[in-house]
Protein backbone atom coordinates (compact mmCIF):
# COMPACT_ATOMS: atom_id res chain seq x y z
CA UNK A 1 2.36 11.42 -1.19
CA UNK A 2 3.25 8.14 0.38
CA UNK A 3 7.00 8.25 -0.52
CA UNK A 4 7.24 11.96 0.97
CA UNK A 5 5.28 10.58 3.76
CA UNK A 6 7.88 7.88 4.34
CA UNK A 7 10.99 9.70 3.63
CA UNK A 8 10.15 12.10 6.58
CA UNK A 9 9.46 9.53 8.81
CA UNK A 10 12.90 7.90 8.19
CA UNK A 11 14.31 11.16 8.92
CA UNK A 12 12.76 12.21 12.22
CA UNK A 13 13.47 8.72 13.18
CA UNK A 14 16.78 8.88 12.59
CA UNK A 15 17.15 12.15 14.53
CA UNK A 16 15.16 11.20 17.33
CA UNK A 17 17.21 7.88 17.71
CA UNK A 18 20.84 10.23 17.59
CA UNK A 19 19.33 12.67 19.99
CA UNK A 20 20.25 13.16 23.45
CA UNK A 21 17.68 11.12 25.49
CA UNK A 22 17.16 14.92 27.41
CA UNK A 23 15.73 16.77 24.63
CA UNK A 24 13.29 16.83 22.77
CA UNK A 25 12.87 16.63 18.83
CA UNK A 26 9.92 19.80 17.76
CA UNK A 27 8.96 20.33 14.32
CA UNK A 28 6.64 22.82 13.04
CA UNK A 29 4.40 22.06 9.94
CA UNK A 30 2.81 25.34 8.53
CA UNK A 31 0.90 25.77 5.49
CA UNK A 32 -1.96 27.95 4.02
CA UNK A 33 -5.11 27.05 5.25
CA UNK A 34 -6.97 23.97 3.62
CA UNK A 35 -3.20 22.92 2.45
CA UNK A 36 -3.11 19.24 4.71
CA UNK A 37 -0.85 20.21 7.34
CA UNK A 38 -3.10 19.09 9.54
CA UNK A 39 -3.43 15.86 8.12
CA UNK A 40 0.30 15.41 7.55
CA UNK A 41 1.44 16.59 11.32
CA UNK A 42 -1.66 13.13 12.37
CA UNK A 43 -0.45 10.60 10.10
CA UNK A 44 3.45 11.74 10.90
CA UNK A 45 2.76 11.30 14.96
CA UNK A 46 0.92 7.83 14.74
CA UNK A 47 3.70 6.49 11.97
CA UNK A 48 6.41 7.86 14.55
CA UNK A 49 4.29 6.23 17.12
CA UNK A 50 4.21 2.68 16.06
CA UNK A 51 7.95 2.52 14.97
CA UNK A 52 8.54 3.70 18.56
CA UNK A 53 6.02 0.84 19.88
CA UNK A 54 7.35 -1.96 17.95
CA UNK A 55 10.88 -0.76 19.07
CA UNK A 56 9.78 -0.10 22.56
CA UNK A 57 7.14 -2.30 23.41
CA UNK A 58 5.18 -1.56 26.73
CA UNK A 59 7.00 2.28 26.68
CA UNK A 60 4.84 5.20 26.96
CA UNK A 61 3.93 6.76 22.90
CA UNK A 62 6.78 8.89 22.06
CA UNK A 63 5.34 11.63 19.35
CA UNK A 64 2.87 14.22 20.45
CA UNK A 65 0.98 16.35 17.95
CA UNK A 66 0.02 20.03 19.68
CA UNK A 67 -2.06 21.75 16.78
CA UNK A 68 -1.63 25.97 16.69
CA UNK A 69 -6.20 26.05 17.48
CA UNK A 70 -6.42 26.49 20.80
CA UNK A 71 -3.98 29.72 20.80
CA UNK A 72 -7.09 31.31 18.85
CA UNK A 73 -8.12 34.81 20.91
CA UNK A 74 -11.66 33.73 22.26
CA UNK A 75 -14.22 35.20 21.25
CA UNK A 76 -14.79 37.37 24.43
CA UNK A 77 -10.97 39.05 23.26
CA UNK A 78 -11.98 39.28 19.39
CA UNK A 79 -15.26 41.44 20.98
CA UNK A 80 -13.10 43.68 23.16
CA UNK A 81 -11.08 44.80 20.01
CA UNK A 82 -10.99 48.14 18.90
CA UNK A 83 -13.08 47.02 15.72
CA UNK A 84 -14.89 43.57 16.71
CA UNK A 85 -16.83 42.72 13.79
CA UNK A 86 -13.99 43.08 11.51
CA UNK A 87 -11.86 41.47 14.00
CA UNK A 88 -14.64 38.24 14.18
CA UNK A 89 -14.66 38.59 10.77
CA UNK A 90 -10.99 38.13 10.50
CA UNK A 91 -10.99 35.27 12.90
CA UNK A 92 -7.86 33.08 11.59
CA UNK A 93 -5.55 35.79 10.61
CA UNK A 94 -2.44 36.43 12.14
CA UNK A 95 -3.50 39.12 14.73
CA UNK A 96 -6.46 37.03 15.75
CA UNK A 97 -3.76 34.37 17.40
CA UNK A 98 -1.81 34.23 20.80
CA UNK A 99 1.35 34.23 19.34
CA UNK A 100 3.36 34.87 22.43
CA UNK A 101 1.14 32.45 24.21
CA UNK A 102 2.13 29.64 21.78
CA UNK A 103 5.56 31.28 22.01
CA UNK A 104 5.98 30.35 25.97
CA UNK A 105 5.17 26.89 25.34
CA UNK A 106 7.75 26.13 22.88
CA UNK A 107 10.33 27.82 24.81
CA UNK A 108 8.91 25.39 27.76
CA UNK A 109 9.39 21.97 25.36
CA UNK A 110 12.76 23.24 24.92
CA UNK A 111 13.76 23.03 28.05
CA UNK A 112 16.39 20.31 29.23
CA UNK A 113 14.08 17.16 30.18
CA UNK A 114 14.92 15.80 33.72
CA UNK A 115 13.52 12.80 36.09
CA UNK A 116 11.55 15.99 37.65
CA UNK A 117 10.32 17.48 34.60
CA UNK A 118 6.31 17.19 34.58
CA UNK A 119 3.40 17.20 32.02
CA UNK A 120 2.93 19.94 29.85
CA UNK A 121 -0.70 20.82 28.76
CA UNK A 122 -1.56 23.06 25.64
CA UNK A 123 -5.01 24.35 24.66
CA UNK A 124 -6.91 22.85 22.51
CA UNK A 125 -10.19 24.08 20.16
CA UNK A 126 -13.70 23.19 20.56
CA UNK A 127 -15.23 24.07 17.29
CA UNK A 128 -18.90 23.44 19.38
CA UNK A 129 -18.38 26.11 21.23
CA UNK A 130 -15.96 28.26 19.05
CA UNK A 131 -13.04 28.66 21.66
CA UNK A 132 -9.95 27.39 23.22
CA UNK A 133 -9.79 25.06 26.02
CA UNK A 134 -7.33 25.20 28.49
CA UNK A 135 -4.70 22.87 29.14
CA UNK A 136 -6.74 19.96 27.30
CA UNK A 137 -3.98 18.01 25.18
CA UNK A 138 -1.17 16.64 27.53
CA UNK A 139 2.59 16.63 26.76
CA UNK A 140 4.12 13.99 29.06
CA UNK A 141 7.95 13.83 29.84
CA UNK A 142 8.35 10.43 27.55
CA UNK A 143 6.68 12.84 24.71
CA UNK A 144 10.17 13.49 23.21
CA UNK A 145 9.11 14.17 19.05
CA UNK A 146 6.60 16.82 19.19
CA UNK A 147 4.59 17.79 15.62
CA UNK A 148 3.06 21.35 15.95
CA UNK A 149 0.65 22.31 13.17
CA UNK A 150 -0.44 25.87 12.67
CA UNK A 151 -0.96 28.29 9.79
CA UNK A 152 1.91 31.00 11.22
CA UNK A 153 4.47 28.36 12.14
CA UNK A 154 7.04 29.84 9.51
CA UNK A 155 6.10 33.54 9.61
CA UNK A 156 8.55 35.47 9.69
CA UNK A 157 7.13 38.01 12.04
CA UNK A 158 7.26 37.84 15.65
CA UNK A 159 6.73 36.37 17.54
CA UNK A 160 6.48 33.48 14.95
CA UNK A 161 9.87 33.80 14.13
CA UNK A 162 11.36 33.55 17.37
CA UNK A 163 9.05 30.17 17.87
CA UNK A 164 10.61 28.99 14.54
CA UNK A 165 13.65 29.65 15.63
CA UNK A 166 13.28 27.26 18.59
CA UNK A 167 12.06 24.12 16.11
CA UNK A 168 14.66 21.25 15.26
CA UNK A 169 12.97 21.61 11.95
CA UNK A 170 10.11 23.74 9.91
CA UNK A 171 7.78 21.77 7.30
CA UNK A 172 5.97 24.14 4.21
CA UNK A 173 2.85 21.96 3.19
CA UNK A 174 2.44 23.70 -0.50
CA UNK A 175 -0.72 23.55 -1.99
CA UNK A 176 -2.44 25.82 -4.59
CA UNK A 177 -4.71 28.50 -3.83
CA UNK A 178 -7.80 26.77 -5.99
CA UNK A 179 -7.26 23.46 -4.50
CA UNK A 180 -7.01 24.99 -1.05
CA UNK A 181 -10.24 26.60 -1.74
CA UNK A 182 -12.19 23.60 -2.53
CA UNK A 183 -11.29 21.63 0.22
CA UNK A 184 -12.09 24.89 2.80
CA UNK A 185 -15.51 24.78 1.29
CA UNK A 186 -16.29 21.52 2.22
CA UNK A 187 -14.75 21.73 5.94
CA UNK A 188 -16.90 25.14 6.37
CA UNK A 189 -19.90 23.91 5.64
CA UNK A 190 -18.97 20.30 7.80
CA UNK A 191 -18.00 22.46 10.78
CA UNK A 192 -20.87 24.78 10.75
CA UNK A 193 -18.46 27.61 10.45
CA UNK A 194 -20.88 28.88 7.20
CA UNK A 195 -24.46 27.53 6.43
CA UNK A 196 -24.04 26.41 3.07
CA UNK A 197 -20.99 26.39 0.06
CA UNK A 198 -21.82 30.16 -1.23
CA UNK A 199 -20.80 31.32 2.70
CA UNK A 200 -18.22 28.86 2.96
CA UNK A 201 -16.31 30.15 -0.26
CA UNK A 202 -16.91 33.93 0.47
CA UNK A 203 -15.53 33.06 3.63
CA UNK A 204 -12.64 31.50 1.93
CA UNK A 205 -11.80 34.19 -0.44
CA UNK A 206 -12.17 37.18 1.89
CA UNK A 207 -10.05 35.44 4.72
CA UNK A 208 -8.72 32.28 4.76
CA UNK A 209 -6.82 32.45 1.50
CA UNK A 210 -5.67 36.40 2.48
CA UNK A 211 -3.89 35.18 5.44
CA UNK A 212 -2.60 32.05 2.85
CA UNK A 213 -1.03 34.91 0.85
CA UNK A 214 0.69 36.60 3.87
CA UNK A 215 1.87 32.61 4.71
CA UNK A 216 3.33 32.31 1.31
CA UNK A 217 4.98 36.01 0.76
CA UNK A 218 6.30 36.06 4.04
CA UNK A 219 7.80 32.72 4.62
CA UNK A 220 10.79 32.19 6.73
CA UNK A 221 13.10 29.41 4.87
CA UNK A 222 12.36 25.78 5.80
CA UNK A 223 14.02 22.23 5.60
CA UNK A 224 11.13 20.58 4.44
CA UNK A 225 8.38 21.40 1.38
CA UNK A 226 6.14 19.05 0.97
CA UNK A 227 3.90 18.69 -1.80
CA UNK A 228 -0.09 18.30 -1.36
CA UNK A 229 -1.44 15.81 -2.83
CA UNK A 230 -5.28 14.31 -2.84
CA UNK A 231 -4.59 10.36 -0.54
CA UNK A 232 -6.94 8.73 1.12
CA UNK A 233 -3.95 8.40 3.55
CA UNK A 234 -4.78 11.98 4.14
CA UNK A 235 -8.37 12.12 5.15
CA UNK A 236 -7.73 14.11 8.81
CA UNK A 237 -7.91 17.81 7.25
């Protein structure tokens, strides 16, 4: 896991050192749930990070990770569905998302940066209260290699695709399903998202790894797969 680890690092730091000092370098890691994308989009912004500070020192942190939680539908929208206990139910699946939400946002780090241009601010998630929160993680002008991290990042459906489209790169974290499982289990029950490990692998079976098998059927092709592996390097997902 380390040598993929480093490998990408190289790379993104070689692209972000060619590229023009007016755009910005996005890359979208996508995965099936309980896969370590999360885990991989961290450790890639703080290794990106300290390159940049030992390079730079005294400049403003170059990487920014923007995770795909806080474009969840709250739960006041999942209630006004037509059908919202199946839709609370279903609470991680595709339709359950702001796609065109996350969409604008993308299209906004694409933009052409300027001396003018100003922070950016994405939602993030507060799994206390079990909804977004508005304009909570910052994206400053200086933030020129931006990880996202999200489950749909590679789907080819829109308005996923047309996001994917907009990344420098796309990243496939591949894990298997069992693996996946266990690790969901655990982070259930941690997160108080089910009260014990019989609920937390129900809920894993019936929806997390359903929307992994529309992730993995209906992939859009990527630059990067990256293997998951067990590291204690990888302890963030």
């Amino acid at each position: 896991m380390e040598e993929q680890v480093d490998r990408l690092v190289k790379k993104i730091w070689a692209r972000f050192e060619s590229a023009p000092a007016t755009s910005r370098l996005l890359i979208g890691i996508s995965g099936i749930p309980g896969s370590g994308k999360t885990s991989l989009a961290t450790v890639m912004t703080d290794r990106v990070n300290a390159l940049y500070a030992n390079e730079y020192p005294g400049r403003p942190l170059v990487a920014t990770f923007v995770p795909m939680d806080g474009y969840h539908l709250t739960r006041a929208q999942l209630a006004a569905m037509p059908d919202p206990a199946h839709a609370a139910a279903r609470r991680g699946a595709e339709f359950t998302f702001d796609g065109d939400k996350f969409l604008q946002l993308v299209k906004r780090l694409r933009e052409t940066l300027t001396p003018s241009t100003p922070t950016v601010y994405a939602p993030s998630f507060d799994h206390a209260v079990k909804d977004p929160v508005e304009d909570d993680i910052p994206i400053l002008p200086t933030s020129r290699v931006i990880f996202f991290e999200g489950n749909y990042l590679s789907l080819d459906k829109e308005p996923w695709k047309s996001a994917a489209h907009l990344m420098d790169e796309l990243w496939f974290v591949e894990a298997d399903f069992e693996t996946a499982r266990k690790r969901l289990i655990k982070r259930h029950v941690k997160a108080g998202i089910a009260k014990d490990e019989e609920e937390a692998n129900k809920r894993a079976l019936q929806n997390d790894l359903v929307n992994g098998r529309q992730i993995v059927d209906h992939r859009l092709p990527v630059q990067e797969v990256i293997i998951s592996k067990e590291d204690p390097a990888w302890s963030h997902e």
